[in-house]
C-alpha atoms as a PDB file:
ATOM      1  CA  UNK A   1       0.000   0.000   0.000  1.00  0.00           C
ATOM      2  CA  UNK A   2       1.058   3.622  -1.011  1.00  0.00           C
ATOM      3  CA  UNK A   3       0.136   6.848   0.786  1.00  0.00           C
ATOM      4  CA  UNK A   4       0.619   9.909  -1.339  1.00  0.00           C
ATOM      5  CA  UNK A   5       1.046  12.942   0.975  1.00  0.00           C
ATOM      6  CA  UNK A   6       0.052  16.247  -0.188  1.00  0.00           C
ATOM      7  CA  UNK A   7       0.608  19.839   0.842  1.00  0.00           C
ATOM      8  CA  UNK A   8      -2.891  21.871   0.198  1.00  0.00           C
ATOM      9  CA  UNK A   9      -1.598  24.565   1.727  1.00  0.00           C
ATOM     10  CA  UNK A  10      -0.958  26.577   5.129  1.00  0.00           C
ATOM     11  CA  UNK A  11      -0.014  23.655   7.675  1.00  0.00           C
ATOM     12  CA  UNK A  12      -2.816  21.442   5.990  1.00  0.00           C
ATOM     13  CA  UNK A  13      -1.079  18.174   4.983  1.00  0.00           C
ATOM     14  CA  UNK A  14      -3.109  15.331   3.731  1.00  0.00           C
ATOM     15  CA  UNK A  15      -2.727  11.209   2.974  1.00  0.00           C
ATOM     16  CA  UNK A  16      -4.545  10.150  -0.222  1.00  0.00           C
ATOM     17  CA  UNK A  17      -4.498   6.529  -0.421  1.00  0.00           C
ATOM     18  CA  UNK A  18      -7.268   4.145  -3.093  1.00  0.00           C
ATOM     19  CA  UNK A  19     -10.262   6.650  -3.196  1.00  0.00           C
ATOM     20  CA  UNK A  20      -9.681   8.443   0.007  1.00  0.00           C
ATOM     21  CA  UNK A  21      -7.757  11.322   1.725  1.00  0.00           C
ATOM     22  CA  UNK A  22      -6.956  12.093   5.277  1.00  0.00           C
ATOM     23  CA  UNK A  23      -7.109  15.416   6.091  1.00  0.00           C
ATOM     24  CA  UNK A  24      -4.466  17.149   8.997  1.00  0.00           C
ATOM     25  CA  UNK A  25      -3.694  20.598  10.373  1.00  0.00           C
ATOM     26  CA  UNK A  26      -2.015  22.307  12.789  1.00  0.00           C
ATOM     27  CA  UNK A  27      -3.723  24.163  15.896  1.00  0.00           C
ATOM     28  CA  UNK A  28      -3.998  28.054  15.667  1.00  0.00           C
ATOM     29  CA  UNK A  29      -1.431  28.188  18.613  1.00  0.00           C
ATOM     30  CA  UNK A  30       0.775  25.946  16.082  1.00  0.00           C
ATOM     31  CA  UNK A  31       0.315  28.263  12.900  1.00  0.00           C
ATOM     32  CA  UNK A  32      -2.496  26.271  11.357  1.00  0.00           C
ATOM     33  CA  UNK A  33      -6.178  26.864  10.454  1.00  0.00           C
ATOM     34  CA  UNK A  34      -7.649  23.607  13.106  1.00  0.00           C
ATOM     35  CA  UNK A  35      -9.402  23.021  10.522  1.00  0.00           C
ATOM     36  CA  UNK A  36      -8.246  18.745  11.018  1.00  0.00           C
ATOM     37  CA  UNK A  37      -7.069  17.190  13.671  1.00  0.00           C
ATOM     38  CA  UNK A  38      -3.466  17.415  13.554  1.00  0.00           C
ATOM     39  CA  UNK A  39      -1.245  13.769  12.829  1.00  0.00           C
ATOM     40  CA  UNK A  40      -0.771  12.267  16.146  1.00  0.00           C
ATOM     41  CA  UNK A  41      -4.055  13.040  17.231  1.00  0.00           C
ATOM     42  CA  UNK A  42      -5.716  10.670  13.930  1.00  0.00           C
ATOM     43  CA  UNK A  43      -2.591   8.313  15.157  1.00  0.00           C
ATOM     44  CA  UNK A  44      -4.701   8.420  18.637  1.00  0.00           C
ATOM     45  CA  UNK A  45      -7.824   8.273  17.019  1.00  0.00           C
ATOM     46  CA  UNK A  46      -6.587   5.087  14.699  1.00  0.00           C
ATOM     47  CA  UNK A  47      -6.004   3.113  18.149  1.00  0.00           C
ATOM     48  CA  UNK A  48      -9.591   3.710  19.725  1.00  0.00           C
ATOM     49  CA  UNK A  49     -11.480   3.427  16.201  1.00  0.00           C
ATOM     50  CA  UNK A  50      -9.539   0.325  16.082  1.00  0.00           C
ATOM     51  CA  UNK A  51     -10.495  -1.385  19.587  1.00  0.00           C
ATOM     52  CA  UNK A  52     -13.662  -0.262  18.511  1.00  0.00           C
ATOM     53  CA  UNK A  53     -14.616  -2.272  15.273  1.00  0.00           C
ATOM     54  CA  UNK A  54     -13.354  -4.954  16.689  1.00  0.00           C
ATOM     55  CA  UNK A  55     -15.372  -4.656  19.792  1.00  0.00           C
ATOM     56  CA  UNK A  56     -18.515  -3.629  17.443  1.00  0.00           C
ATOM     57  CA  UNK A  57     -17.813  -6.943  15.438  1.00  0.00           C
ATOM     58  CA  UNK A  58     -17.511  -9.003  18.160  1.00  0.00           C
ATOM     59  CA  UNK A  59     -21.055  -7.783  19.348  1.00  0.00           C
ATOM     60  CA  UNK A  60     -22.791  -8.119  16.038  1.00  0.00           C
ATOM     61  CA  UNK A  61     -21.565 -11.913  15.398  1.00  0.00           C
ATOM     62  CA  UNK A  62     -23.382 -12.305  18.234  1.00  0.00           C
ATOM     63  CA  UNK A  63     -26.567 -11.047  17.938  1.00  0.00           C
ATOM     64  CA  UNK A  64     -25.358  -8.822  21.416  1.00  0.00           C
ATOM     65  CA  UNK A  65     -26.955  -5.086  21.443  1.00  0.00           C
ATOM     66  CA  UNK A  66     -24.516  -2.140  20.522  1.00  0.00           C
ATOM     67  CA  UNK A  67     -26.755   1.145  20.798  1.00  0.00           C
ATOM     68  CA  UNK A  68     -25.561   2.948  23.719  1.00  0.00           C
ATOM     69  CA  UNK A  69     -22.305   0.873  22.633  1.00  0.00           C
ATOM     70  CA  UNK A  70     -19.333   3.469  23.475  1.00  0.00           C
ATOM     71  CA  UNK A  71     -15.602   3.446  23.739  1.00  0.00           C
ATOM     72  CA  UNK A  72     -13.462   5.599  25.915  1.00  0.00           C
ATOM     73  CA  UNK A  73      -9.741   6.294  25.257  1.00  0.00           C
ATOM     74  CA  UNK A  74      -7.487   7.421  27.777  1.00  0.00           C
ATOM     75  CA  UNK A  75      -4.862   9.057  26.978  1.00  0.00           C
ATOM     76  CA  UNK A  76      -2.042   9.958  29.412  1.00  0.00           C
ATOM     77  CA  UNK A  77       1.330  11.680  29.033  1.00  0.00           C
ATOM     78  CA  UNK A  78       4.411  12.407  30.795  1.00  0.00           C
ATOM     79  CA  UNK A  79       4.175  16.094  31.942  1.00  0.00           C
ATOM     80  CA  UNK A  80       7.896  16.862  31.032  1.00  0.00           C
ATOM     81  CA  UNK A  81       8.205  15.227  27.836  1.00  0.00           C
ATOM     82  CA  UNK A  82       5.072  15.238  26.407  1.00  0.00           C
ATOM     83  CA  UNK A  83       4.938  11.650  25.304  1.00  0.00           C
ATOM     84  CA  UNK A  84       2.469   9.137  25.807  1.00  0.00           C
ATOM     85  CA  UNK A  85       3.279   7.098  28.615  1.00  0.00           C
ATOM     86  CA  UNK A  86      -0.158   5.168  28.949  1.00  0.00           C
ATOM     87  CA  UNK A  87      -3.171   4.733  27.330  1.00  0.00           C
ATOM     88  CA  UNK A  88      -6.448   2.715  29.074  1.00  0.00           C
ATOM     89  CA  UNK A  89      -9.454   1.671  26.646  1.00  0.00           C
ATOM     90  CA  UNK A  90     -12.499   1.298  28.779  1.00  0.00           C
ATOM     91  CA  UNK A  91     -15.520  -0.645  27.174  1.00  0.00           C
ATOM     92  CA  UNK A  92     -18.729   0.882  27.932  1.00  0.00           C
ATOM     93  CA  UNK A  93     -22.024  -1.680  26.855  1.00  0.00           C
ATOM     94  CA  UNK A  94     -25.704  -0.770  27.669  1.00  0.00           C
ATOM     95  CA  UNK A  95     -27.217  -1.285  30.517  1.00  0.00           C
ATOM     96  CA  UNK A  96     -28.031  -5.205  30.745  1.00  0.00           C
ATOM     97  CA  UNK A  97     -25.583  -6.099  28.853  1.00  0.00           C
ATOM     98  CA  UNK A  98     -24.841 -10.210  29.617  1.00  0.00           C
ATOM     99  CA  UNK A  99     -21.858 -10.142  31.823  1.00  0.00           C
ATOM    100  CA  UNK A 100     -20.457 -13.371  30.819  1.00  0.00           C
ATOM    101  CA  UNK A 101     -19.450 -12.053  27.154  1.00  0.00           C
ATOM    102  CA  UNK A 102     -17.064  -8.675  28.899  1.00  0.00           C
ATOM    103  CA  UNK A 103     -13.784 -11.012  29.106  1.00  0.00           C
ATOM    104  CA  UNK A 104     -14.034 -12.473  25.693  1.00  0.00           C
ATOM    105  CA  UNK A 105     -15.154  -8.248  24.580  1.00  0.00           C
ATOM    106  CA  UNK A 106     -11.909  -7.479  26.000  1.00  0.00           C
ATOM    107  CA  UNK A 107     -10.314  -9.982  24.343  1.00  0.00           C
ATOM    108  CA  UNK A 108     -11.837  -9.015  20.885  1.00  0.00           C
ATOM    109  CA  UNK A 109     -10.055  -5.300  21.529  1.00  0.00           C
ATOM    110  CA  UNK A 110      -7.069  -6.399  22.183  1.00  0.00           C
ATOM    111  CA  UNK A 111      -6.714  -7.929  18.922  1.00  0.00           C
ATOM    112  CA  UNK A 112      -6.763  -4.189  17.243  1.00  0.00           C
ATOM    113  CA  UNK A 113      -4.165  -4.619  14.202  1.00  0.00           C
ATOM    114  CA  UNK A 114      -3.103  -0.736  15.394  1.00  0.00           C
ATOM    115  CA  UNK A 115      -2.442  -2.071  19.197  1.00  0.00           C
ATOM    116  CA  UNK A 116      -0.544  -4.920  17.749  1.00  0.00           C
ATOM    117  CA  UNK A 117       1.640  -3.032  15.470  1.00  0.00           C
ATOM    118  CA  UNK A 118       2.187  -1.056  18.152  1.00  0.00           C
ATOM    119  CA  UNK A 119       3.452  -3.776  20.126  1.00  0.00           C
ATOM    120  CA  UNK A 120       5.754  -5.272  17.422  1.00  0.00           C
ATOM    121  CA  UNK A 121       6.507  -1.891  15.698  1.00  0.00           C
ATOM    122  CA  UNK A 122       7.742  -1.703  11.659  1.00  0.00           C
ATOM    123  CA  UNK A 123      10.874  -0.859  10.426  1.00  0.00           C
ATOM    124  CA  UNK A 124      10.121   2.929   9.357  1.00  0.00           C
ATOM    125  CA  UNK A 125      13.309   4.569   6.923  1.00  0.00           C
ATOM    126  CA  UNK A 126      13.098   7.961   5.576  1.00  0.00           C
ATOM    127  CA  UNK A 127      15.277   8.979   2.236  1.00  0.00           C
ATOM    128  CA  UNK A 128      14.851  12.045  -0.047  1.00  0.00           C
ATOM    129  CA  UNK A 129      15.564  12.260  -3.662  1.00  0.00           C
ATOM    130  CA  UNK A 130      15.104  14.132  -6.415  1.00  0.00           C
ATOM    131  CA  UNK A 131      12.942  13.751  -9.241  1.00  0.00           C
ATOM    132  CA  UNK A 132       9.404  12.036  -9.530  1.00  0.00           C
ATOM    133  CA  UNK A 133       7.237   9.202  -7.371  1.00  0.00           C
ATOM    134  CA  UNK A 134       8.117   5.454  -7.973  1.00  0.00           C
ATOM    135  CA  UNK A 135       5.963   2.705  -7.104  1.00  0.00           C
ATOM    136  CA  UNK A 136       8.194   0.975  -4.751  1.00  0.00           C
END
């Protein structure tokens, strides 16, 4: 898979990959519009959407109720260098929801492909060159 990133302008820069694009920007206090979330926060937002198809399959192959379904990130980082240092993903099911099914729920999450590249992270090499896109 190729991701083309583009530069639309201002801080703006976006991922166009088959028929889609992701857009980003920067904060006002960063020089941008806000008119996106910025990168690391979709890199966030890829973690919990994640946990959460998997969670919303898991429900549906079961015939299990999802409306009032929600999932809560938490995000937590180290006051002096800014980096995430932990990150909880709390399951909330409706009310009467059948107990017994919450470990193997859990279990469903945790199987996120984002959560386990995270865990076994890529090899990720940056060059520069001049002249115009390859397929690689």
């Amino acid at each position: 898979m190729d991701l083309e990133i583009r530069f639309p302008g201002g801080t703006r820069v976006d991922a166009a990959f088959d028929s889609f694009v992701v857009h980003t920007d920067q904060p006002a206090s960063g020089g941008g519009e806000a008119s996106a979330p910025t990168p690391f926060e979709l890199f966030l937002a890829s973690i919990g959407t994640c946990a959460g198809i998997y969670v919303l399959g898991f429900l549906r192959q079961r015939n299990l109720p999802t409306h009032g379904l929600r999932v809560i990130q938490h995000v937590h980082s180290n006051r002096d260098t800014g980096m995430v240092e932990d990150m909880a993903i709390e399951i909330l099911v409706p009310e009467g929801f059948p107990e017994k099914y919450l470990p193997a729920m859990i279990r469903s999450a945790e199987l996120c492909a984002v959560k386990k590249h995270l865990e076994h992270p890529p090899n990720i090499s940056v060059t520069a060159r001049v002249g115009t896109p390859t397929n690689a």
